[in-house]
PDB file of N, CA and C in Angstrom:
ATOM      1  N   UNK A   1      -5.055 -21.120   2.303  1.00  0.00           N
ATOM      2  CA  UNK A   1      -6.359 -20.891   2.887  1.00  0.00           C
ATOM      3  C   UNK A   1      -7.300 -20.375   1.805  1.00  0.00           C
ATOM      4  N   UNK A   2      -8.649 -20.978   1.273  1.00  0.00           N
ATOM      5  CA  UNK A   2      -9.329 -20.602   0.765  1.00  0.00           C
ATOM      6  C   UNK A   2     -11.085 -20.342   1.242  1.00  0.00           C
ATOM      7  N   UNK A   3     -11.237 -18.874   1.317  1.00  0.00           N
ATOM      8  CA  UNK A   3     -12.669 -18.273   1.945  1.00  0.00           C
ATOM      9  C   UNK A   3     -13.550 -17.453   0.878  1.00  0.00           C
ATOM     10  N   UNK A   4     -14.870 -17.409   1.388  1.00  0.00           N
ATOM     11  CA  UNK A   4     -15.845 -16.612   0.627  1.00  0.00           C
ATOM     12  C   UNK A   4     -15.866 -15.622   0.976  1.00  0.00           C
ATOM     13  N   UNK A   5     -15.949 -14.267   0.778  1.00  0.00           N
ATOM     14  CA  UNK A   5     -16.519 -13.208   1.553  1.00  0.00           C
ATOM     15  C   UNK A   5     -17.326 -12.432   0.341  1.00  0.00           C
ATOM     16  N   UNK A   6     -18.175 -11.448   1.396  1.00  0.00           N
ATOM     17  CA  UNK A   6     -19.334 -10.964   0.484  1.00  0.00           C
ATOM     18  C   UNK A   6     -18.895  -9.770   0.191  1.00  0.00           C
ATOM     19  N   UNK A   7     -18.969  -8.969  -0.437  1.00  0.00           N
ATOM     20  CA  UNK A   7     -18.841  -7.647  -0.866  1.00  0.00           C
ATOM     21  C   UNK A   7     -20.485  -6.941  -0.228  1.00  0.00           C
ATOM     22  N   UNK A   8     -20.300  -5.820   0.476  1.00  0.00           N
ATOM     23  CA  UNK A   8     -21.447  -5.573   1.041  1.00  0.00           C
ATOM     24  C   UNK A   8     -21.780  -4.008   0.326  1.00  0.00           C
ATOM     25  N   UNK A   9     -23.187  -3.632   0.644  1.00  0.00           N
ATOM     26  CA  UNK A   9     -23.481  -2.070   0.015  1.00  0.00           C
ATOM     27  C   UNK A   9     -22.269  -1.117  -0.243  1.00  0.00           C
ATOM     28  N   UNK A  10     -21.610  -0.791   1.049  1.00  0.00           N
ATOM     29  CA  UNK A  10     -20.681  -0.028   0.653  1.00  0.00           C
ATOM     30  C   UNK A  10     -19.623  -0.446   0.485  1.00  0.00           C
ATOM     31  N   UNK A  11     -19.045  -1.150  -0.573  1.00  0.00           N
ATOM     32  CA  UNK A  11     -18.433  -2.104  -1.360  1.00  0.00           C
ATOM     33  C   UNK A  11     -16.757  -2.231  -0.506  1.00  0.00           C
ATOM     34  N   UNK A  12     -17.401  -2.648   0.659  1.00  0.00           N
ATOM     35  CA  UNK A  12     -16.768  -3.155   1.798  1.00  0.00           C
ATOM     36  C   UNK A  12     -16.967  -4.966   2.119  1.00  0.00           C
ATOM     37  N   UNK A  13     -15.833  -5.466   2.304  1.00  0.00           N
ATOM     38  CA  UNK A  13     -15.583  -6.841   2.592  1.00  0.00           C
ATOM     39  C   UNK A  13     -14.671  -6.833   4.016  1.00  0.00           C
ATOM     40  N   UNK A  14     -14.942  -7.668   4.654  1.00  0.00           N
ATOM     41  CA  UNK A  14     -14.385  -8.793   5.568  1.00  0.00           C
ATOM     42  C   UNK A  14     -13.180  -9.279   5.392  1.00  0.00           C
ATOM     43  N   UNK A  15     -11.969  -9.322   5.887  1.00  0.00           N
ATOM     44  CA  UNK A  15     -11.077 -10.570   5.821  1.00  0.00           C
ATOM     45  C   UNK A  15     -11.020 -11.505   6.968  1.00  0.00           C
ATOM     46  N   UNK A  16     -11.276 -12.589   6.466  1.00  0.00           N
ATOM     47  CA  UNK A  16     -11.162 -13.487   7.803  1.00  0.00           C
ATOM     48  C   UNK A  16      -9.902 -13.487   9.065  1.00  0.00           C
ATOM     49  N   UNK A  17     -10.149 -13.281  10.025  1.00  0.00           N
ATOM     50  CA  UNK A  17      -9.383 -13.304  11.036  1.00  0.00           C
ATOM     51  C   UNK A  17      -8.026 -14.263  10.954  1.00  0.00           C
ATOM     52  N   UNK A  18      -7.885 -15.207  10.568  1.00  0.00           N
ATOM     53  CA  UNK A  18      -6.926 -16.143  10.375  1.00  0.00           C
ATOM     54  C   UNK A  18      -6.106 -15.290   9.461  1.00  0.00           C
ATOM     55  N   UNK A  19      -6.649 -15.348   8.245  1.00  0.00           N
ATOM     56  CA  UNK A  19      -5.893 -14.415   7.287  1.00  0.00           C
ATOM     57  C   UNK A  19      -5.320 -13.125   7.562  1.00  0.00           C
ATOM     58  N   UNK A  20      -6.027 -12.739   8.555  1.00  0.00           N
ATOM     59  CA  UNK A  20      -5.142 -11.410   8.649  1.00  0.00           C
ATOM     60  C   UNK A  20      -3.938 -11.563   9.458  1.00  0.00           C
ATOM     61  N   UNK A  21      -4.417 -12.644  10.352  1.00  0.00           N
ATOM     62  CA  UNK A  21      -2.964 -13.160  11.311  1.00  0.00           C
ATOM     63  C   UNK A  21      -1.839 -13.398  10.849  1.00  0.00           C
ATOM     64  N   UNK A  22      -2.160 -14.371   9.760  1.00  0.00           N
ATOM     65  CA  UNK A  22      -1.412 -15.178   8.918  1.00  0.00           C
ATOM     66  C   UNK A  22      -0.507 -14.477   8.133  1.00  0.00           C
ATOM     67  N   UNK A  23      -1.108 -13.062   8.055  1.00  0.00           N
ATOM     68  CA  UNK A  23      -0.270 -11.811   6.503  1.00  0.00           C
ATOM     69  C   UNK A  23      -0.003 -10.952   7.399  1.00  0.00           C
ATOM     70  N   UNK A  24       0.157 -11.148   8.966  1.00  0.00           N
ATOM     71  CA  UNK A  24       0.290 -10.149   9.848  1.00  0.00           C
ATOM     72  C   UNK A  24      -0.360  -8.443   9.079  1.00  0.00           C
ATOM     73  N   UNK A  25      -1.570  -8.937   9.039  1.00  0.00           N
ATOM     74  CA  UNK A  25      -2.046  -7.496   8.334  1.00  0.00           C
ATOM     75  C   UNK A  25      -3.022  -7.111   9.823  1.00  0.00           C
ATOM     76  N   UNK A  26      -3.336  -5.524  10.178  1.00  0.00           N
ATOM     77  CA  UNK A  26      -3.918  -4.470  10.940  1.00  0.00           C
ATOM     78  C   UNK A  26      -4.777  -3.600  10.373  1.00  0.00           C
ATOM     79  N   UNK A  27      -5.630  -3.710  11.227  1.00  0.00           N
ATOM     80  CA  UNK A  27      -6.936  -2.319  10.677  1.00  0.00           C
ATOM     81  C   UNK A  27      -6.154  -1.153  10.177  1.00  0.00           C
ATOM     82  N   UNK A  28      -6.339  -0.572   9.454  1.00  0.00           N
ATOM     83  CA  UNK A  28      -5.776   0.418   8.528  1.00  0.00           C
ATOM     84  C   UNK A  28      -4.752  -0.120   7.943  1.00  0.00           C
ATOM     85  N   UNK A  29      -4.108  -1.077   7.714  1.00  0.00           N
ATOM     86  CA  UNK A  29      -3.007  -1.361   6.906  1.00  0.00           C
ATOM     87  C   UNK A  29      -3.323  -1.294   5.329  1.00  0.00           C
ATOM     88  N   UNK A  30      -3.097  -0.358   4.336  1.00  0.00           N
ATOM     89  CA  UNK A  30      -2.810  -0.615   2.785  1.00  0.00           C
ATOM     90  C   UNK A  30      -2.310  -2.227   1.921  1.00  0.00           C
ATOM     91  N   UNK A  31      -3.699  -1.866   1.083  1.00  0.00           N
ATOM     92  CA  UNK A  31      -3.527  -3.263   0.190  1.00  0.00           C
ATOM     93  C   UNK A  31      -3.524  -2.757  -1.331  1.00  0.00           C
ATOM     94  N   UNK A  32      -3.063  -3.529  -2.370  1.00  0.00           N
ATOM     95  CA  UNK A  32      -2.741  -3.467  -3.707  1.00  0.00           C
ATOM     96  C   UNK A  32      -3.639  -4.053  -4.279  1.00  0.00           C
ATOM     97  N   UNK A  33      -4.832  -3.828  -4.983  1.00  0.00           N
ATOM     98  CA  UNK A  33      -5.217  -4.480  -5.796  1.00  0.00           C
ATOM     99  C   UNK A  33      -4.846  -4.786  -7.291  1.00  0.00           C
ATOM    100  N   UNK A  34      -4.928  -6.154  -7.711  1.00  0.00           N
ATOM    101  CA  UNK A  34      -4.516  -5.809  -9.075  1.00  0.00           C
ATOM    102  C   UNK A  34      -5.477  -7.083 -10.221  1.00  0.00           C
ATOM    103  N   UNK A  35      -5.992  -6.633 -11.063  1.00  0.00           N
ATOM    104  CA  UNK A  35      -6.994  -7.297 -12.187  1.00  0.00           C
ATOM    105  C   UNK A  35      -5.586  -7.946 -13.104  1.00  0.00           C
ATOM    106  N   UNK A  36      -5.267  -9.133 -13.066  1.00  0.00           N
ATOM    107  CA  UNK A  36      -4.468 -10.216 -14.353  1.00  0.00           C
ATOM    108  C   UNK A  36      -5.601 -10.667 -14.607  1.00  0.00           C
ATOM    109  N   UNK A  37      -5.854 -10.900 -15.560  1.00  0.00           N
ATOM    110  CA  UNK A  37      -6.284 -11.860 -16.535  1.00  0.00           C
ATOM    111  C   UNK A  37      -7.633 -12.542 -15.891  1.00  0.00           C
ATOM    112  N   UNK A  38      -8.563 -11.354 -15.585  1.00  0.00           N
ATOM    113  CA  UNK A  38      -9.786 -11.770 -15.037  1.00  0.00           C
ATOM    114  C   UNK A  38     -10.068 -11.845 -13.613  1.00  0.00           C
ATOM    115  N   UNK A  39      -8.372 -12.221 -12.250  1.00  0.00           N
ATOM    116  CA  UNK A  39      -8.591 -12.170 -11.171  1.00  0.00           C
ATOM    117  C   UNK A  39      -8.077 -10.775 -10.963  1.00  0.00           C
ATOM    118  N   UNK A  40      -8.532 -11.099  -9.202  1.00  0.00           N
ATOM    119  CA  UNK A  40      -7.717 -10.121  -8.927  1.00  0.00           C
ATOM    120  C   UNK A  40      -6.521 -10.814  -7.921  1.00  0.00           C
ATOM    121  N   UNK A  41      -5.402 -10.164  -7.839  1.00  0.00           N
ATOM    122  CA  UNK A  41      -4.286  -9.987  -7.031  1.00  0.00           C
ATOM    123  C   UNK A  41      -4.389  -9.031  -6.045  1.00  0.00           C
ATOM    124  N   UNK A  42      -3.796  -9.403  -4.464  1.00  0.00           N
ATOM    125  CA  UNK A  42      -4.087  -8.849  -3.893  1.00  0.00           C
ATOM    126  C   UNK A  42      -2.905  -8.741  -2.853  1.00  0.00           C
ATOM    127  N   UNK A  43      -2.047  -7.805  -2.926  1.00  0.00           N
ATOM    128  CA  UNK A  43      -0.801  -7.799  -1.608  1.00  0.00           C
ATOM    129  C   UNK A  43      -0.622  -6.886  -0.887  1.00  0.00           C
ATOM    130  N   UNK A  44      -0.483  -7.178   0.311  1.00  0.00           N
ATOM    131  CA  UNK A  44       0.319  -5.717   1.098  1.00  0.00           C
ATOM    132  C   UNK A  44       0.756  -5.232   0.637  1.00  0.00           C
ATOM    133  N   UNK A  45       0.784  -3.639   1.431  1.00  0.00           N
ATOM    134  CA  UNK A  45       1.875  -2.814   0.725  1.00  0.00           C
ATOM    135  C   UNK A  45       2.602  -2.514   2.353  1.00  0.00           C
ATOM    136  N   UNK A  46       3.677  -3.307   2.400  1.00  0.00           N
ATOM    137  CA  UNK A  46       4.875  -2.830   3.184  1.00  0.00           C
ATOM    138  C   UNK A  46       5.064  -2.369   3.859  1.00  0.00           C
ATOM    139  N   UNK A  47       5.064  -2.294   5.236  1.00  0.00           N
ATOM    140  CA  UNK A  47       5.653  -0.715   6.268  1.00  0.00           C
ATOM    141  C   UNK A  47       6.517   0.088   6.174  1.00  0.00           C
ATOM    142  N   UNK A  48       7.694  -0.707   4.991  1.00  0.00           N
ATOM    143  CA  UNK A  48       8.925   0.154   4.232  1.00  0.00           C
ATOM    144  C   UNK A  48       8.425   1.317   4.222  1.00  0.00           C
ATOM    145  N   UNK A  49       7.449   1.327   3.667  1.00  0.00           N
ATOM    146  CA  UNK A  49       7.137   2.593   2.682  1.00  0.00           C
ATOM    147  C   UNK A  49       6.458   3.572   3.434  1.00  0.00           C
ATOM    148  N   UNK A  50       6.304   2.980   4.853  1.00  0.00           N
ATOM    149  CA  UNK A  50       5.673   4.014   5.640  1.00  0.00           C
ATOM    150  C   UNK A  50       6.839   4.747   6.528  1.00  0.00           C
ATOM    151  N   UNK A  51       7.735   3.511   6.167  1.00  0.00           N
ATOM    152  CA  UNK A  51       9.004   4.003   7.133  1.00  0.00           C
ATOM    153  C   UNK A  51       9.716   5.226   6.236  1.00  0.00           C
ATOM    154  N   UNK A  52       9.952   4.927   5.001  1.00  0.00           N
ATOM    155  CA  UNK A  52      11.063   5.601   3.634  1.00  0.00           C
ATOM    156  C   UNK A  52       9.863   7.698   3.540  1.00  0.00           C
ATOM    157  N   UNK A  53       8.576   7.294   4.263  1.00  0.00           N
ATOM    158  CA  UNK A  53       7.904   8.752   4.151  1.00  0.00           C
ATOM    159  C   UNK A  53       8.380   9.325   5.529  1.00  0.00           C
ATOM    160  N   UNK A  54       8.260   8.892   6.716  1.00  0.00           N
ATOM    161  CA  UNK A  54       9.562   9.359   7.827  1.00  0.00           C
ATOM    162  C   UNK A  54      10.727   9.808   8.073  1.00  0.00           C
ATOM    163  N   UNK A  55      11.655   8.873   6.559  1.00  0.00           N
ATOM    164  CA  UNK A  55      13.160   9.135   6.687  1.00  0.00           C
ATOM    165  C   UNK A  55      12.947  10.318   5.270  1.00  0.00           C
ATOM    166  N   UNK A  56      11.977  10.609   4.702  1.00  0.00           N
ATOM    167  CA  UNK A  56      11.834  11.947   3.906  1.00  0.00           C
ATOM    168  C   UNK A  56      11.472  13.059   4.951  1.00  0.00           C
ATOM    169  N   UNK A  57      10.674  12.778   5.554  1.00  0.00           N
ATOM    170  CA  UNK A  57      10.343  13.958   6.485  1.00  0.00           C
ATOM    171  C   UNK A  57      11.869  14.656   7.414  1.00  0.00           C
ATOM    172  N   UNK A  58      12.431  13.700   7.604  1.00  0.00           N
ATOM    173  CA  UNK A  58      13.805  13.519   8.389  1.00  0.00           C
ATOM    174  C   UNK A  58      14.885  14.449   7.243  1.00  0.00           C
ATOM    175  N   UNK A  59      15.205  14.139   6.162  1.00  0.00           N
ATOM    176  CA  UNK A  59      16.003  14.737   5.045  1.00  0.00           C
ATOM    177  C   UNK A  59      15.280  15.807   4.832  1.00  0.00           C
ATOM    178  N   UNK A  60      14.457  16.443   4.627  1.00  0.00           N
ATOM    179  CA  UNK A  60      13.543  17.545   4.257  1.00  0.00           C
ATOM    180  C   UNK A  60      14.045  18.892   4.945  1.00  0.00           C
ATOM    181  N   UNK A  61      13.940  17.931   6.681  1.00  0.00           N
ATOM    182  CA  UNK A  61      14.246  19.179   7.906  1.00  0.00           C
ATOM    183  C   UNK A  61      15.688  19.586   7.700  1.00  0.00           C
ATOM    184  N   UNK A  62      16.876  19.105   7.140  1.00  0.00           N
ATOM    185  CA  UNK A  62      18.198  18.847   7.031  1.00  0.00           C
ATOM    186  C   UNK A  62      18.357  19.485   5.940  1.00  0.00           C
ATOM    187  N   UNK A  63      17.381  19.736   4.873  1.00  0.00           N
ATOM    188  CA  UNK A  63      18.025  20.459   3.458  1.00  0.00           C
ATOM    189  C   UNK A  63      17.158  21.894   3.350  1.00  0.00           C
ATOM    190  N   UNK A  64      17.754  21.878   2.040  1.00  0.00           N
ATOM    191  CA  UNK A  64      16.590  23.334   1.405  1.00  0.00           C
ATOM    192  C   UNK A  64      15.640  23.065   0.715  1.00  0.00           C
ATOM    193  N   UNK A  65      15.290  21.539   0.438  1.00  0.00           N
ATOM    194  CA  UNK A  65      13.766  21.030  -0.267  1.00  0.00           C
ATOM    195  C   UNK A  65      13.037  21.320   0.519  1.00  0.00           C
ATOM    196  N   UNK A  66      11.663  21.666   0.483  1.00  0.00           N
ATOM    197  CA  UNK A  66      10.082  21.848   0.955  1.00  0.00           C
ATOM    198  C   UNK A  66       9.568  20.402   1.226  1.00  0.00           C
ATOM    199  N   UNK A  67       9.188  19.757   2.034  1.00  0.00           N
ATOM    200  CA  UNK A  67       8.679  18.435   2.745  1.00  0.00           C
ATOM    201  C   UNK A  67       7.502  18.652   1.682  1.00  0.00           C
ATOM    202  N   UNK A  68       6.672  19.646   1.019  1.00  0.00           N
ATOM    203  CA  UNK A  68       5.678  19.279  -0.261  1.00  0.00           C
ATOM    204  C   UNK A  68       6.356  18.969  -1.435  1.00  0.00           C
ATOM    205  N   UNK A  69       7.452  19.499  -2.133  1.00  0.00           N
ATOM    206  CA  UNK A  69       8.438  19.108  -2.766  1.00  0.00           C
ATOM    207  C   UNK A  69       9.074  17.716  -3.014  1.00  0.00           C
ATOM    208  N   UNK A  70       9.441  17.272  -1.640  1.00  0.00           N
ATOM    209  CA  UNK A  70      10.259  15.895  -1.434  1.00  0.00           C
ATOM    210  C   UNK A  70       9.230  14.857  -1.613  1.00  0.00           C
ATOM    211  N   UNK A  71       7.985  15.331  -0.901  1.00  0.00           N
ATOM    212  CA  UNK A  71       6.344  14.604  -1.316  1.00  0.00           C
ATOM    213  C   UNK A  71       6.264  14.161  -2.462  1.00  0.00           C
ATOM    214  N   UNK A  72       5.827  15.580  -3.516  1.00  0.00           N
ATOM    215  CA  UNK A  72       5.468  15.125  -4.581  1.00  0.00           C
ATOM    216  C   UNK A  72       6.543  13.977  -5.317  1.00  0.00           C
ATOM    217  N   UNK A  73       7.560  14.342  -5.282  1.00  0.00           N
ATOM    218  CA  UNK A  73       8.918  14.246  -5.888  1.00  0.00           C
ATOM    219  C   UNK A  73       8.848  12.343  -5.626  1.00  0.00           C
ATOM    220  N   UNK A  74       8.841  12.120  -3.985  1.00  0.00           N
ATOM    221  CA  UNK A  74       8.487  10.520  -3.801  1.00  0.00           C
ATOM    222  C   UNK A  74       7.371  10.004  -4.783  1.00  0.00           C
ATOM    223  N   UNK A  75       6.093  10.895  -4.341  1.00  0.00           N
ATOM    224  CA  UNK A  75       4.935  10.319  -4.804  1.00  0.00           C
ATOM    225  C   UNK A  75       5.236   9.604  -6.866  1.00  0.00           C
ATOM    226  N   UNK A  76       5.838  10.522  -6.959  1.00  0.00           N
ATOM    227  CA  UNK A  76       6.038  10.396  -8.916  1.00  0.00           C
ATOM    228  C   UNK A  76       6.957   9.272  -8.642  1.00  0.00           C
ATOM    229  N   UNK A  77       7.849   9.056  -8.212  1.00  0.00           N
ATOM    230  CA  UNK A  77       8.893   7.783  -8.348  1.00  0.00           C
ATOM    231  C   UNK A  77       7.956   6.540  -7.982  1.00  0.00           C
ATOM    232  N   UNK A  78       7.380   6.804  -6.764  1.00  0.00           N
ATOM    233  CA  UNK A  78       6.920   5.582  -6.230  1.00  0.00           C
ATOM    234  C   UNK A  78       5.729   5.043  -7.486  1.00  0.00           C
ATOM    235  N   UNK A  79       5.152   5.874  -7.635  1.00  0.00           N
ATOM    236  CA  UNK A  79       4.273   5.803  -8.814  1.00  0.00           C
ATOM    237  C   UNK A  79       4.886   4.945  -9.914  1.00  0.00           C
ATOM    238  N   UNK A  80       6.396   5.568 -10.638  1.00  0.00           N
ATOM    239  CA  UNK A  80       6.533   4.587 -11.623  1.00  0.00           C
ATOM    240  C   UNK A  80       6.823   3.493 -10.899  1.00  0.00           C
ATOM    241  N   UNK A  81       7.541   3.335  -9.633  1.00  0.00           N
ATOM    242  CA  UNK A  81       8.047   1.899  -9.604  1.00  0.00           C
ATOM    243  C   UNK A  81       7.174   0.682  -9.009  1.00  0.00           C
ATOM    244  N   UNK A  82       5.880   1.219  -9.018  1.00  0.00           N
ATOM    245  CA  UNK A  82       4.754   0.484  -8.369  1.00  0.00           C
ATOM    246  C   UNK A  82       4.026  -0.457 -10.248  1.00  0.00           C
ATOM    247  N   UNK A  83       4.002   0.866 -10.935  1.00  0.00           N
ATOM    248  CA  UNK A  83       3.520   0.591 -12.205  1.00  0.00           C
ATOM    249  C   UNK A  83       4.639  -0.508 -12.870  1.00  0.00           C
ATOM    250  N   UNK A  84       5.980  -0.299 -12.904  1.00  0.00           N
ATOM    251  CA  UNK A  84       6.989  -1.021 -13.407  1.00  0.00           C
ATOM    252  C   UNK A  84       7.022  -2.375 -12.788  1.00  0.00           C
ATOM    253  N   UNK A  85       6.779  -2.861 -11.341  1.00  0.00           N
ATOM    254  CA  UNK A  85       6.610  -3.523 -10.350  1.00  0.00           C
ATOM    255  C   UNK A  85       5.353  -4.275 -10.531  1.00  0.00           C
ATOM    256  N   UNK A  86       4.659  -3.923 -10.678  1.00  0.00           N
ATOM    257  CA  UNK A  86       2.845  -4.976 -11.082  1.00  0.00           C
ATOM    258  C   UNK A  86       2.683  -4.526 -12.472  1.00  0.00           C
ATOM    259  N   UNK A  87       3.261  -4.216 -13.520  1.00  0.00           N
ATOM    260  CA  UNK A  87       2.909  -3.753 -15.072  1.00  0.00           C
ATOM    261  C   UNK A  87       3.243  -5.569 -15.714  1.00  0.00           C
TER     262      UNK A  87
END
């Protein structure tokens, strides 16, 4: 499927309805942008990952880590493996 959309004042765009069907994507769902070689790339990011911050919240209550702790601690991993992953 190939569409135009405008980038508007508050550097907000549109996705066409089809397309969102099509990528089973939802209002508030997280996207990846990424600049190769002049475009951009553009993918979901997963419900995994909304699920894997649940099953931390879940291990958190069960140990002696701090749920801000286990946070940050995700946040830095996910970080490299997002960078290692689109680098």
């Amino acid at each position: 499927m190939s569409t135009v959309v405008t980038i508007r004042d508050r550097r907000q765009i549109t996705f066409p309805k089809e397309l969102m069907k099509e990528l089973k994507l939802q209002s508030g769902d997280k996207l990846f942008f990424k600049k190769q070689k002049g475009n951009i790339n553009i993918e979901p990011i997963k419900k995994g990952s909304i699920d894997l911050l649940t099953k931390m919240r879940q291990i958190a209550k069960k140990s002696n880590i701090s749920l801000s702790d286990l946070q940050k601690e995700g946040k830095r991993i996910r970080k490299e493996l997002v960078e290692d992953y689109y680098s």
